[in-house]
PDB file of N, CA and C in Angstrom:
ATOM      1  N   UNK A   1     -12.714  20.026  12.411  1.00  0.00           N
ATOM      2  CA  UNK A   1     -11.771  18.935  12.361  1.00  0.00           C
ATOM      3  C   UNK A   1     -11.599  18.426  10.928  1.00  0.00           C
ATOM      4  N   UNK A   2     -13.083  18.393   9.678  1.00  0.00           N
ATOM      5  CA  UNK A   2     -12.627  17.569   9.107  1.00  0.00           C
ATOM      6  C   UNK A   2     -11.729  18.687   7.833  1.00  0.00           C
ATOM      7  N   UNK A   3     -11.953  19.495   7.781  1.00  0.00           N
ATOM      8  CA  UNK A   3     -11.142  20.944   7.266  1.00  0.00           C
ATOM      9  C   UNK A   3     -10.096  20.931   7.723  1.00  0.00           C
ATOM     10  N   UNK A   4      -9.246  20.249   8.898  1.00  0.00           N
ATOM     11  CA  UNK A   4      -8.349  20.372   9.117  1.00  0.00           C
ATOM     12  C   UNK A   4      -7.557  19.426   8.280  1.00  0.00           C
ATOM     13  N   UNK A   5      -7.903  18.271   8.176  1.00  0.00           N
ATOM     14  CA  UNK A   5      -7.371  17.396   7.650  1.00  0.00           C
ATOM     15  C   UNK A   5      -7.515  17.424   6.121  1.00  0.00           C
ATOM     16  N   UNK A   6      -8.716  17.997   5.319  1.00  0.00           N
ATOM     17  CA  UNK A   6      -8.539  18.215   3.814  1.00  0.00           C
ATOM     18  C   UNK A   6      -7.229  19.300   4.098  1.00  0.00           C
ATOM     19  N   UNK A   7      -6.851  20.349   4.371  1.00  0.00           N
ATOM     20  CA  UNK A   7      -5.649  21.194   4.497  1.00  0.00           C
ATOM     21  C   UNK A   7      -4.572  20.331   4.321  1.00  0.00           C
ATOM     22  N   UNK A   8      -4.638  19.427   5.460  1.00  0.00           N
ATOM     23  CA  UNK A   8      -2.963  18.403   5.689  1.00  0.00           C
ATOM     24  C   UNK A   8      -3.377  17.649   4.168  1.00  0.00           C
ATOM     25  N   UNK A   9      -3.933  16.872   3.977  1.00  0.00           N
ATOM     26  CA  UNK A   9      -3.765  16.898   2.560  1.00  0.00           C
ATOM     27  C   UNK A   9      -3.482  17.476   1.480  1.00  0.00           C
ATOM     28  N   UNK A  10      -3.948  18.686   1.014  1.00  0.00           N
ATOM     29  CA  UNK A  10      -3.711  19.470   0.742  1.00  0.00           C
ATOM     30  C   UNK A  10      -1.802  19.761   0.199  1.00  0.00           C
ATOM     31  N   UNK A  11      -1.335  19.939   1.925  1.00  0.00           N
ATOM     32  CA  UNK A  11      -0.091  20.478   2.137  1.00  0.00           C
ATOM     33  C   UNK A  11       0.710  19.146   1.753  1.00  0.00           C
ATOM     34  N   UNK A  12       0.421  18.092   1.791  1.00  0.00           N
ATOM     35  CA  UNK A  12       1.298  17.431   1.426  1.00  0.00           C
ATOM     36  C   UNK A  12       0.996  17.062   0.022  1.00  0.00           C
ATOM     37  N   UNK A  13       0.361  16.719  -0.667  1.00  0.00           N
ATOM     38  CA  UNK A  13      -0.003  17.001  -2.434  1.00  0.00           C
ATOM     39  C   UNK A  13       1.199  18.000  -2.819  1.00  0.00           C
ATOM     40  N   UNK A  14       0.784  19.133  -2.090  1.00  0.00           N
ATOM     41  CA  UNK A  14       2.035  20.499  -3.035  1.00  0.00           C
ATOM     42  C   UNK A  14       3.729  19.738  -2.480  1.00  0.00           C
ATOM     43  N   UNK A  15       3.681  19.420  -1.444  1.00  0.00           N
ATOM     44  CA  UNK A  15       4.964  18.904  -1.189  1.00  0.00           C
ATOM     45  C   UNK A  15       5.737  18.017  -2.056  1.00  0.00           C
ATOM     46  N   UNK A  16       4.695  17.253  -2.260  1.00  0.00           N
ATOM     47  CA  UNK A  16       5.190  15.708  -2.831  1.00  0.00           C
ATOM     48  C   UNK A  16       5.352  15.895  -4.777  1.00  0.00           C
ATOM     49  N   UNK A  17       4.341  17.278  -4.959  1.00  0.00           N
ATOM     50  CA  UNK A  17       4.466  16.932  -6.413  1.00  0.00           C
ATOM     51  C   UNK A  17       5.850  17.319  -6.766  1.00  0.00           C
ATOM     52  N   UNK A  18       6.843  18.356  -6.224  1.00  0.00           N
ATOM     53  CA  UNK A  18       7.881  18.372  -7.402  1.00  0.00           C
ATOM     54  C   UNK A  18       8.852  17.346  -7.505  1.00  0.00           C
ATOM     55  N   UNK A  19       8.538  16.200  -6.409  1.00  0.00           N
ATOM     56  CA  UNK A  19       9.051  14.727  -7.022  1.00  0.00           C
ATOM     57  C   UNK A  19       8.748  14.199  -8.157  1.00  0.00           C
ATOM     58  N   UNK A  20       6.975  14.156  -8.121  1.00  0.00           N
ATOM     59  CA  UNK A  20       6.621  14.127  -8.974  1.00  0.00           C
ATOM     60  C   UNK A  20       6.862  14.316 -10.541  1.00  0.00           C
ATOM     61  N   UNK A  21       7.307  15.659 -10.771  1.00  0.00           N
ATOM     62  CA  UNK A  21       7.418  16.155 -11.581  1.00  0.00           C
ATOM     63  C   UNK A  21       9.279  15.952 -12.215  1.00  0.00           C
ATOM     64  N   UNK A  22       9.913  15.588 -11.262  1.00  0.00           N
ATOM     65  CA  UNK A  22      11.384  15.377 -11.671  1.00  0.00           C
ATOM     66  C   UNK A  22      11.169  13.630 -11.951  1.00  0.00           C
ATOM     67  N   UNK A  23      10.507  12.998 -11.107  1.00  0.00           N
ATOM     68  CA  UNK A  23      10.489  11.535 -11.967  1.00  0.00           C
ATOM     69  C   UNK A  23       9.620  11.661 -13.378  1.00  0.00           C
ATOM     70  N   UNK A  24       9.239  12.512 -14.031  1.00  0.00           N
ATOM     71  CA  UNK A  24       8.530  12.188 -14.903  1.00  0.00           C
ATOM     72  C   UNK A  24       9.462  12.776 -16.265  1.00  0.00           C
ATOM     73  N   UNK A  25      10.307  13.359 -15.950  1.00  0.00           N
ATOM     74  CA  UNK A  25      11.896  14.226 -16.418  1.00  0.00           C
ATOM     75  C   UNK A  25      12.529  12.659 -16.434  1.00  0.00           C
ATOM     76  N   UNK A  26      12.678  12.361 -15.222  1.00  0.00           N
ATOM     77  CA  UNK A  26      13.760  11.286 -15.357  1.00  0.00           C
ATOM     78  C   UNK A  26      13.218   9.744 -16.395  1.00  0.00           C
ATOM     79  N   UNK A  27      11.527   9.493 -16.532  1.00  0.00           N
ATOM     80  CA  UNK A  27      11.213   8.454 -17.247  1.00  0.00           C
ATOM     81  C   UNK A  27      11.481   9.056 -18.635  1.00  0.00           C
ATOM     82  N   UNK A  28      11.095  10.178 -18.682  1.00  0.00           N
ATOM     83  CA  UNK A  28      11.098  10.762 -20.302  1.00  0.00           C
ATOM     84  C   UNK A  28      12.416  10.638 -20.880  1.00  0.00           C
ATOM     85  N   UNK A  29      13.842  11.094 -20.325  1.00  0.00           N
ATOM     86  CA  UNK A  29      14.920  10.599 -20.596  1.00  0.00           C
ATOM     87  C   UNK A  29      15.521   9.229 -20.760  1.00  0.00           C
ATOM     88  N   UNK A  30      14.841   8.401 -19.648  1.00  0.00           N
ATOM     89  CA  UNK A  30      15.363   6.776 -20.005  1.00  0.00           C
ATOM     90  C   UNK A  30      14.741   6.563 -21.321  1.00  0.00           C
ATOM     91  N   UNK A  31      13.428   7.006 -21.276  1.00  0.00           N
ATOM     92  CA  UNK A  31      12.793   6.343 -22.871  1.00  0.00           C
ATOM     93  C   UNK A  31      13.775   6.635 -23.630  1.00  0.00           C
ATOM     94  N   UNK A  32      13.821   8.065 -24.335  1.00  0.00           N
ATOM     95  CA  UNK A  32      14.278   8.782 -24.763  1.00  0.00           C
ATOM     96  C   UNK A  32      15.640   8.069 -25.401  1.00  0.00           C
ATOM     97  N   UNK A  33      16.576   7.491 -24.417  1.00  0.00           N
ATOM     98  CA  UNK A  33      17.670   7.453 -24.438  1.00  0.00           C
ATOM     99  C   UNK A  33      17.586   5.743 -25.158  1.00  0.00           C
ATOM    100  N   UNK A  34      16.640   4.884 -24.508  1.00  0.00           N
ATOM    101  CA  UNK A  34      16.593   3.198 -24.635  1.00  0.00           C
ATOM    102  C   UNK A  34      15.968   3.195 -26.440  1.00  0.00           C
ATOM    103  N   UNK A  35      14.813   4.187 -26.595  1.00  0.00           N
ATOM    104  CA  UNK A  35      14.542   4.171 -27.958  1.00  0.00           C
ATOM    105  C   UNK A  35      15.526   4.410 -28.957  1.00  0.00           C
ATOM    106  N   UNK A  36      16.400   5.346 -28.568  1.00  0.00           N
ATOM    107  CA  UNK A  36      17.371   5.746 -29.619  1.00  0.00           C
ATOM    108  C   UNK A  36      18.494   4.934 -29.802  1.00  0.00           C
ATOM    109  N   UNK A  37      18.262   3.827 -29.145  1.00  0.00           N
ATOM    110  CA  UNK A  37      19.089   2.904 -29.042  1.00  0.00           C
ATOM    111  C   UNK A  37      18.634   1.538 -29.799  1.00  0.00           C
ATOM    112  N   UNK A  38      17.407   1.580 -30.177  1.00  0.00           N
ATOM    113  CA  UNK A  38      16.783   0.593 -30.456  1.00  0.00           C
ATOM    114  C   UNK A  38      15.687   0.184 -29.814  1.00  0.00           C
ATOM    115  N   UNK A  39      15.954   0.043 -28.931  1.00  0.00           N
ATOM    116  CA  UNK A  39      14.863  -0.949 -28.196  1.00  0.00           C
ATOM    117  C   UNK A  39      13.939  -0.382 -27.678  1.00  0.00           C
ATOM    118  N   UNK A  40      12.682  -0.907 -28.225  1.00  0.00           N
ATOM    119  CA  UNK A  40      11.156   0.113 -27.709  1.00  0.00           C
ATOM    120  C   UNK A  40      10.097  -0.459 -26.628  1.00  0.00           C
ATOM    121  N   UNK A  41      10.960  -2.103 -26.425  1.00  0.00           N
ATOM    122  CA  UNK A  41      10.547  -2.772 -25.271  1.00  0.00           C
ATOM    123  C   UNK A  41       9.757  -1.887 -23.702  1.00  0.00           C
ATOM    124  N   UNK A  42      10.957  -0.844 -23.684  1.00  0.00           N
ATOM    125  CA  UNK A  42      11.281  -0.035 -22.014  1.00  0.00           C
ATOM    126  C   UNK A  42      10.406   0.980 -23.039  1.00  0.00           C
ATOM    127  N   UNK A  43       9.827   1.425 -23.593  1.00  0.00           N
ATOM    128  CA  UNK A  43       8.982   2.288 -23.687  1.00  0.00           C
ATOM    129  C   UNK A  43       7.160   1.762 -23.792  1.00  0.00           C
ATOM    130  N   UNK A  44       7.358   0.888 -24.172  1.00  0.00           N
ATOM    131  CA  UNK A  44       5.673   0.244 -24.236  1.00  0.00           C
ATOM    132  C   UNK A  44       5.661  -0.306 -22.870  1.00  0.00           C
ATOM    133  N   UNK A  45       6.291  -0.605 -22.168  1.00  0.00           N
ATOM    134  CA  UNK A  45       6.121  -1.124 -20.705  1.00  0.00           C
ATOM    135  C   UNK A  45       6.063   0.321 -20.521  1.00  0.00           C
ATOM    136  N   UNK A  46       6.875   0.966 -20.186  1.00  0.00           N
ATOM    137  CA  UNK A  46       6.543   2.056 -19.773  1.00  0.00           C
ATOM    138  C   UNK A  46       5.137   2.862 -19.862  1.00  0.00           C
ATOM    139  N   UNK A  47       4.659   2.191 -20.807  1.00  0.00           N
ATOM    140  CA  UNK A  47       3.196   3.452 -21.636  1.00  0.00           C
ATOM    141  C   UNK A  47       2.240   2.590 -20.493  1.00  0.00           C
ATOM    142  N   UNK A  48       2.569   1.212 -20.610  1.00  0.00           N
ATOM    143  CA  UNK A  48       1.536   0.269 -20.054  1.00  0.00           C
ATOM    144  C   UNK A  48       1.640   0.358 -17.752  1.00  0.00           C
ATOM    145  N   UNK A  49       2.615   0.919 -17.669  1.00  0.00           N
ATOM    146  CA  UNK A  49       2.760   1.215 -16.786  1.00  0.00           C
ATOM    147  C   UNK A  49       1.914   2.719 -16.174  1.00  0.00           C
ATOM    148  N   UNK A  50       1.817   3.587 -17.199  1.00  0.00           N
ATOM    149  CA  UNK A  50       1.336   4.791 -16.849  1.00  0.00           C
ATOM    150  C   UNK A  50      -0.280   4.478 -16.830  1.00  0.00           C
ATOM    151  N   UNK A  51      -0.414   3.503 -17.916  1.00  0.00           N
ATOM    152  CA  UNK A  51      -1.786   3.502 -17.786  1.00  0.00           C
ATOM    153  C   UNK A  51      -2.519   2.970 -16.950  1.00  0.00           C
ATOM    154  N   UNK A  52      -1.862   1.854 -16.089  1.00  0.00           N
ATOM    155  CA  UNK A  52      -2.092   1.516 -15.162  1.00  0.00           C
ATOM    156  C   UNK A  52      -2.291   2.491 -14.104  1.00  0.00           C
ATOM    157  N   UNK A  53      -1.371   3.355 -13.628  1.00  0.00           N
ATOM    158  CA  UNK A  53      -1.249   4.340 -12.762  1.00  0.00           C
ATOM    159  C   UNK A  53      -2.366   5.162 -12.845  1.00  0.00           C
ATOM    160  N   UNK A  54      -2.261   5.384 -14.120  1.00  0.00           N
ATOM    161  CA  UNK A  54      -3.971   6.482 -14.529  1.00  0.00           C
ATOM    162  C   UNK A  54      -5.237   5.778 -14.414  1.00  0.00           C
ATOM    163  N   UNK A  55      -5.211   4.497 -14.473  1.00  0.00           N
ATOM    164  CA  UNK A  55      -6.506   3.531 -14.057  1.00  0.00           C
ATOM    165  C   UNK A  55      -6.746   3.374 -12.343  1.00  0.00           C
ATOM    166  N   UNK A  56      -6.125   3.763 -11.504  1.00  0.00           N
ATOM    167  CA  UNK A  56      -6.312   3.477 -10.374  1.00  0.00           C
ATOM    168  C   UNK A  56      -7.181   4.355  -9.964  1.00  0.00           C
ATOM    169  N   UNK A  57      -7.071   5.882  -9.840  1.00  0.00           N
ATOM    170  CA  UNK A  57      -7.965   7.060  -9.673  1.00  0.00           C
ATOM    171  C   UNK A  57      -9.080   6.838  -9.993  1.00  0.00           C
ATOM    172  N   UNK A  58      -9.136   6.796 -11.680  1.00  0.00           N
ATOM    173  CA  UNK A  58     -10.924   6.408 -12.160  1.00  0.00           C
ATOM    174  C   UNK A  58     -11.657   5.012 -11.081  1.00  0.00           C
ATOM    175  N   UNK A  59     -10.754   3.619 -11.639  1.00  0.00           N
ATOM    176  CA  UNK A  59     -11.512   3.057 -10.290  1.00  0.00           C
ATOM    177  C   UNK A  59     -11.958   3.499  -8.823  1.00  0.00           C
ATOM    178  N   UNK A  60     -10.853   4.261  -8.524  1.00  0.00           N
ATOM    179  CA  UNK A  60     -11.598   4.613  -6.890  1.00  0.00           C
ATOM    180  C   UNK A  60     -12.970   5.475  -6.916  1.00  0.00           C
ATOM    181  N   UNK A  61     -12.606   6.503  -7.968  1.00  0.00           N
ATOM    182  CA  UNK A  61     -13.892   7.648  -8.443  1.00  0.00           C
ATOM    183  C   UNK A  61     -15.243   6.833  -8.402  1.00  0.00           C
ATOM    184  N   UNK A  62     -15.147   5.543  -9.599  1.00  0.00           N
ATOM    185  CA  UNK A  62     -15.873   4.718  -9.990  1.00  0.00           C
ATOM    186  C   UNK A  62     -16.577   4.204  -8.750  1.00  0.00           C
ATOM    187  N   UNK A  63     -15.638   2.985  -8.166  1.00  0.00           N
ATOM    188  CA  UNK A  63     -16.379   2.665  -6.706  1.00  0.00           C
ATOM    189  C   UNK A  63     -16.915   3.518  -5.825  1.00  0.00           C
ATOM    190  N   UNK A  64     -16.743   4.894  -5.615  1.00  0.00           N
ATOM    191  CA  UNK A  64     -17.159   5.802  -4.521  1.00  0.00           C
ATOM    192  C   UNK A  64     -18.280   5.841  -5.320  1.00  0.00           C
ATOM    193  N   UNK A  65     -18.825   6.142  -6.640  1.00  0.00           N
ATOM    194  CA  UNK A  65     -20.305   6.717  -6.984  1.00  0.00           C
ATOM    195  C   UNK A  65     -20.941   5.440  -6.896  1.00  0.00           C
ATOM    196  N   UNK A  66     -20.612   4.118  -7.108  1.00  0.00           N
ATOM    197  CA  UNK A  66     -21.078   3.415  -6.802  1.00  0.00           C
ATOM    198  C   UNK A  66     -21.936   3.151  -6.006  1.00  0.00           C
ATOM    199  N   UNK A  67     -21.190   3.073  -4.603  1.00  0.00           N
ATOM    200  CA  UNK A  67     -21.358   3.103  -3.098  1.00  0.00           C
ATOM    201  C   UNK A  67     -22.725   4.166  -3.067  1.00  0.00           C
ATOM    202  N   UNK A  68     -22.062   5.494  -3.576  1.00  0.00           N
ATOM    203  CA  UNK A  68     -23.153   6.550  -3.280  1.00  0.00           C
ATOM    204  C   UNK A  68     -24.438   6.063  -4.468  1.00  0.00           C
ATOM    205  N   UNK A  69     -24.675   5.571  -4.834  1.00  0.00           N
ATOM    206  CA  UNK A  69     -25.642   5.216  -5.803  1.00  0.00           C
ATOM    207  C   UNK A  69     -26.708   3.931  -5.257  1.00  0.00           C
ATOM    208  N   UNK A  70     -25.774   2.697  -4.676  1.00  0.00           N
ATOM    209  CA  UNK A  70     -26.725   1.917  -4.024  1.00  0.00           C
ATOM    210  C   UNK A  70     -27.304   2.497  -2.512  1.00  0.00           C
ATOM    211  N   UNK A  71     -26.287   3.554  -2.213  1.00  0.00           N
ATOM    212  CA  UNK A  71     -26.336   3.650  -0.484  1.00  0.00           C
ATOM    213  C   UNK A  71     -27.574   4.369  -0.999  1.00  0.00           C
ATOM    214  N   UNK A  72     -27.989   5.161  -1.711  1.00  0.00           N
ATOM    215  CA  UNK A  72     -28.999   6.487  -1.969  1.00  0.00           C
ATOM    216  C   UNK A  72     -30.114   5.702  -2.592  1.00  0.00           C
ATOM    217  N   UNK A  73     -30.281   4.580  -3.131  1.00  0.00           N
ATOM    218  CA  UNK A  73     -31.113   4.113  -3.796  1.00  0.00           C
ATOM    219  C   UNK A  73     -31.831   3.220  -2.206  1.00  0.00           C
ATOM    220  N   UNK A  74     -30.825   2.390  -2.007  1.00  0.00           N
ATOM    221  CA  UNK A  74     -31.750   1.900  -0.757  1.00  0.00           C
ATOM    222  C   UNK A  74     -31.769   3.235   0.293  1.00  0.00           C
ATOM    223  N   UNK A  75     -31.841   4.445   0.600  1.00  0.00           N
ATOM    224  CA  UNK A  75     -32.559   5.629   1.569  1.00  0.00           C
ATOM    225  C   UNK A  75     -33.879   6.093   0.767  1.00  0.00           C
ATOM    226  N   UNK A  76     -33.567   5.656  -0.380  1.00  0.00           N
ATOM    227  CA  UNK A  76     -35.094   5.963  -0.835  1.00  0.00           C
ATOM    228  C   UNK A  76     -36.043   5.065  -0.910  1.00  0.00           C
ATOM    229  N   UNK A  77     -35.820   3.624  -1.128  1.00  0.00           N
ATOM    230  CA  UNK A  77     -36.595   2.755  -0.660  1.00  0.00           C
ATOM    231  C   UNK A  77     -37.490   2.653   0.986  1.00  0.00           C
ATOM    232  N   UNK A  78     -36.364   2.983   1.864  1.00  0.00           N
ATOM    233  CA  UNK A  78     -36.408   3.265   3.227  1.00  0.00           C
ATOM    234  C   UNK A  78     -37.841   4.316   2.940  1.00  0.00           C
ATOM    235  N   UNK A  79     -37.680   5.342   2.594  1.00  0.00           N
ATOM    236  CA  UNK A  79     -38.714   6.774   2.405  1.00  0.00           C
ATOM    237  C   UNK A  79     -39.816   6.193   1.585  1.00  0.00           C
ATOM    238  N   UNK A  80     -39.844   5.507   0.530  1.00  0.00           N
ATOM    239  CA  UNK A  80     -40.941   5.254   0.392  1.00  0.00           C
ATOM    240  C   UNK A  80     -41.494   4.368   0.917  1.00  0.00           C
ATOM    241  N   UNK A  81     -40.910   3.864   1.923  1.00  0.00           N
ATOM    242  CA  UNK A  81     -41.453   2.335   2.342  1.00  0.00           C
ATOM    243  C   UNK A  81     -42.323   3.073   3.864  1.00  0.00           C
ATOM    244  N   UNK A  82     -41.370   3.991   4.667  1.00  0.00           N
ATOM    245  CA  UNK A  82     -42.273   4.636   5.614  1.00  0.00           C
ATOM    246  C   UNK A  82     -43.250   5.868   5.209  1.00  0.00           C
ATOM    247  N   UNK A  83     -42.925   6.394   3.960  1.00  0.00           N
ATOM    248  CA  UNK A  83     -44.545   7.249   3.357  1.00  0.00           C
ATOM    249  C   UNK A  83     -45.593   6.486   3.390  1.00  0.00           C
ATOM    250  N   UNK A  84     -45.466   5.184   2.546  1.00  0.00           N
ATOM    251  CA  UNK A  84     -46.710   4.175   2.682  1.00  0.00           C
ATOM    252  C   UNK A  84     -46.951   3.839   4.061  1.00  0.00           C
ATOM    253  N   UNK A  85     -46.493   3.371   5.203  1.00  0.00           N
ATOM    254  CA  UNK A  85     -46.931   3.698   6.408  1.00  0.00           C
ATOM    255  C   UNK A  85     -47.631   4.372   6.700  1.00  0.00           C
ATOM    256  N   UNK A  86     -47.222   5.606   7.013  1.00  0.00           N
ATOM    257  CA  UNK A  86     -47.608   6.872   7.267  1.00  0.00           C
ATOM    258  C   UNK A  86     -49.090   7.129   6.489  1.00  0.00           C
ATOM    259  N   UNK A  87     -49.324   6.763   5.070  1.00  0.00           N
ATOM    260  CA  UNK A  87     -50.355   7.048   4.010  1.00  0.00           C
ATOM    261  C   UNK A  87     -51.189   6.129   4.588  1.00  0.00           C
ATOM    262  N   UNK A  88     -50.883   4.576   4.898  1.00  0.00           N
ATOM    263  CA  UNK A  88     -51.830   4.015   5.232  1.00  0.00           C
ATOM    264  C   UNK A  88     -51.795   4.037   7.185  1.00  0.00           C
ATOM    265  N   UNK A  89     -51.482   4.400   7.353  1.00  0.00           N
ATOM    266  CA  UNK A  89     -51.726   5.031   9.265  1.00  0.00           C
ATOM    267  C   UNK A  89     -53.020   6.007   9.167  1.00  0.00           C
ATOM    268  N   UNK A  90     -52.843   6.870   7.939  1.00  0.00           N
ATOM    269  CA  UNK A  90     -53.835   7.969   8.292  1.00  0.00           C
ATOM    270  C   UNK A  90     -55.392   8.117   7.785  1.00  0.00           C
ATOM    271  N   UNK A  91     -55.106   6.579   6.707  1.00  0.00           N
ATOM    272  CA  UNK A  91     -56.550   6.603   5.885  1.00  0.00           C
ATOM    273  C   UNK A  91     -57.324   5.173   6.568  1.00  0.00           C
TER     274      UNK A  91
END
């Protein structure tokens, strides 16, 4: 099941990028066109816009190791907390 669903992901990623890829044609031309005109306003928003976009991924990355970092730190507390049990059960 869960292979099924990395796939449907998957299939829609390849779908969706050559939108992708024609809006990024179409921002490069507005710049393109607003700079040569003067105004560099619509291009630094623009920069500040992408970077935003590119900051969202790392945060999620970020929070997931997170998660996996406290979740794994307290399973090992858990383990050493029932070894000492166990160590003192048997002596």
């Amino acid at each position: 099941m869960r292979t099924w669903k990395v796939w449907l992901v998957i299939v829609i990623l390849l779908a969706v990028s050559p939108e992708l890829m024609a809006q990024c044609a179409m921002c490069r031309g507005t710049v393109e066109s607003t700079v040569s005109n003067g105004r560099s306003v619509v291009a630094s928003n623009l920069n500040l816009g992408i970077v935003y976009l590119l900051m969202i991924p790392y945060l999620i990355v970020v929070s997931i190791a997170y998660l996996w970092y406290r979740n794994s730190k307290r399973e090992y507390g858990r383990r050493l907390e029932i070894a000492g049990r166990v160590k003192r059960a048997m002596s």
